[in-house]
Protein backbone atom coordinates (compact mmCIF):
# COMPACT_ATOMS: atom_id res chain seq x y z
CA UNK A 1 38.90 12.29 5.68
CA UNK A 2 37.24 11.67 2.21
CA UNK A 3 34.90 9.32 4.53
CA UNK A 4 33.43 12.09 6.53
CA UNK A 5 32.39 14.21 3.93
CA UNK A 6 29.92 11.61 2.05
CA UNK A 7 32.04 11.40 -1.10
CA UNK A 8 32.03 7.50 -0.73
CA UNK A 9 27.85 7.24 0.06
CA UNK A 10 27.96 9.67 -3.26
CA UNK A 11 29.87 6.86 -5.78
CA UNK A 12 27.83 4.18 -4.29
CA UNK A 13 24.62 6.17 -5.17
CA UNK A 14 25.84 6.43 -9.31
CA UNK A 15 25.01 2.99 -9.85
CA UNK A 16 21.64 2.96 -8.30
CA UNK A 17 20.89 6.08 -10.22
CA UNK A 18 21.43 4.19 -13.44
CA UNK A 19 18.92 1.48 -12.14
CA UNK A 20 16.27 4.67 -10.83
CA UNK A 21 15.69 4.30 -14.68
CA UNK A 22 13.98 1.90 -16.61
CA UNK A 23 13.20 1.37 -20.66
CA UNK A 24 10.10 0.60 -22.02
CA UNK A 25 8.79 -0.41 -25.72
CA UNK A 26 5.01 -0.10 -25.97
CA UNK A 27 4.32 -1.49 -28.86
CA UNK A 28 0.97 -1.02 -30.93
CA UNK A 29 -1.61 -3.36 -32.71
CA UNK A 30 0.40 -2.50 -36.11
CA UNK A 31 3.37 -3.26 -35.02
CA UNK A 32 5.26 0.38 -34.15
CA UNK A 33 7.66 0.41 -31.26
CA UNK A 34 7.86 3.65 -29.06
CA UNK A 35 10.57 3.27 -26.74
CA UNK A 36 10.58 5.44 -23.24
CA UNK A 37 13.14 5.86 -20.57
CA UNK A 38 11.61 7.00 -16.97
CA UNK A 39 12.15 6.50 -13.36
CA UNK A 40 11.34 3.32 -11.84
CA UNK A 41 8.89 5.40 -9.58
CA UNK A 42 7.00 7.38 -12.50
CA UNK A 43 3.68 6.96 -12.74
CA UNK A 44 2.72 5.54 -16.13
CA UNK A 45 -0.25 7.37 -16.90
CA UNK A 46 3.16 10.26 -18.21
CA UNK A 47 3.99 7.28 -20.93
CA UNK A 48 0.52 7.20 -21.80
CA UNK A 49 0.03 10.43 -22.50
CA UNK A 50 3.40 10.49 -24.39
CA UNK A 51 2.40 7.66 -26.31
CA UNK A 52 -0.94 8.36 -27.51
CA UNK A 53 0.56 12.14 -28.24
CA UNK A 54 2.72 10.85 -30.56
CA UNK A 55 0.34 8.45 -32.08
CA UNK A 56 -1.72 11.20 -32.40
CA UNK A 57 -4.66 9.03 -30.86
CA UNK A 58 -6.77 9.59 -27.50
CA UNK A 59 -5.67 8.21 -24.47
CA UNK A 60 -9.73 7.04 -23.99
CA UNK A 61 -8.87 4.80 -27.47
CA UNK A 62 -6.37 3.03 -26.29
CA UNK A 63 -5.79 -0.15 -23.74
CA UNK A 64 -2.44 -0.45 -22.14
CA UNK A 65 -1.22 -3.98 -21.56
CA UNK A 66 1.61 -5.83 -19.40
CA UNK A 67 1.77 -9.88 -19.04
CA UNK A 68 -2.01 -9.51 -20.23
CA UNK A 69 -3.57 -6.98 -17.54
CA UNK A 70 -4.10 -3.79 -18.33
CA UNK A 71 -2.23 -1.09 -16.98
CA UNK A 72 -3.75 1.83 -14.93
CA UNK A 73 -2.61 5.34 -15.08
CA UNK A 74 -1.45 5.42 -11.22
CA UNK A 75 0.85 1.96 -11.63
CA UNK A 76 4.49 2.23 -11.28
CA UNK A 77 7.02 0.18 -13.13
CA UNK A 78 8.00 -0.99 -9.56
CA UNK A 79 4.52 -1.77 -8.62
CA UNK A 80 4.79 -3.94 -10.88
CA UNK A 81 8.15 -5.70 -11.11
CA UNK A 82 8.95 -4.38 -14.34
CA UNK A 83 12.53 -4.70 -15.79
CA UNK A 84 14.38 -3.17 -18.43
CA UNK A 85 13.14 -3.85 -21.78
CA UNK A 86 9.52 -4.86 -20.72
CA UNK A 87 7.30 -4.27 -23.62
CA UNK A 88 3.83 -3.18 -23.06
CA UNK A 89 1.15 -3.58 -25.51
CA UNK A 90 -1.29 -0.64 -26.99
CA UNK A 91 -4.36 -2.33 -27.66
CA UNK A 92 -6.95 0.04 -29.62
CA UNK A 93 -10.35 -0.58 -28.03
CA UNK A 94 -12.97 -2.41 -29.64
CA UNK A 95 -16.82 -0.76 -29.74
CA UNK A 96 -19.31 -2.91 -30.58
CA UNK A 97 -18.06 -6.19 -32.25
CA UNK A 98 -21.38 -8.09 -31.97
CA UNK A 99 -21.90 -10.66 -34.41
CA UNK A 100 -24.77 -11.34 -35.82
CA UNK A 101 -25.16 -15.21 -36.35
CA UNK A 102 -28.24 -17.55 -38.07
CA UNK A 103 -29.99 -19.07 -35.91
CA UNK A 104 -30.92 -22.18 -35.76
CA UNK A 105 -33.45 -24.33 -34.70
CA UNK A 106 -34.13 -28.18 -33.42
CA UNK A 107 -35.03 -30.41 -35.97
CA UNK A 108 -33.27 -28.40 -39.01
């Protein structure tokens, strides 16, 4: 009779609830790790925020990064095939950085 009330379908839904959850390190250009823990389905722009609130930095300064592309706020960790223990990068963003080089002509 246990059957028919859905206890079963309830134990077989535990473990997936454990996998609904995924961690993350984001790790920044000085080398500090912030770890997170959120659903599979979470938008990341809520680790974003969370990170660059405890960085104390704005969210505008900052490049996300996974396998070299950067993140968008509306990505999921399942859009993108994350698993647990993925480590994205926090890239501060760069203004300017011309150089200015000699130049140099034919015959010099």
């Amino acid at each position: 009779m246990s059957e028919a009330t859905g206890q079963p379908q309830e134990e077989d839904k535990k473990p997936n609830d454990q996998s609904a959850h995924i961690n993350l390190k984001v790790k920044g250009q000085d080398g500090n790790e912030v770890f997170f823990r959120i659903k599979r389905s979470t938008q990341l722009k809520k680790l974003m925020n969370a990170y660059c609130d405890r960085q104390s930095v704005e969210i505008n300064s900052i490049a996300f990064l996974f396998d070299g592309r950067r993140l968008r706020g509306e990505q999921t960790p399942d859009e993108l095939d994350m698993e647990d223990g993925d480590e994205i990068d926090a890239m501060l963003h760069q203004t300017g950085g011309a150089v200015k080089t000699k130049k140099t002509q034919v015959g010099d």
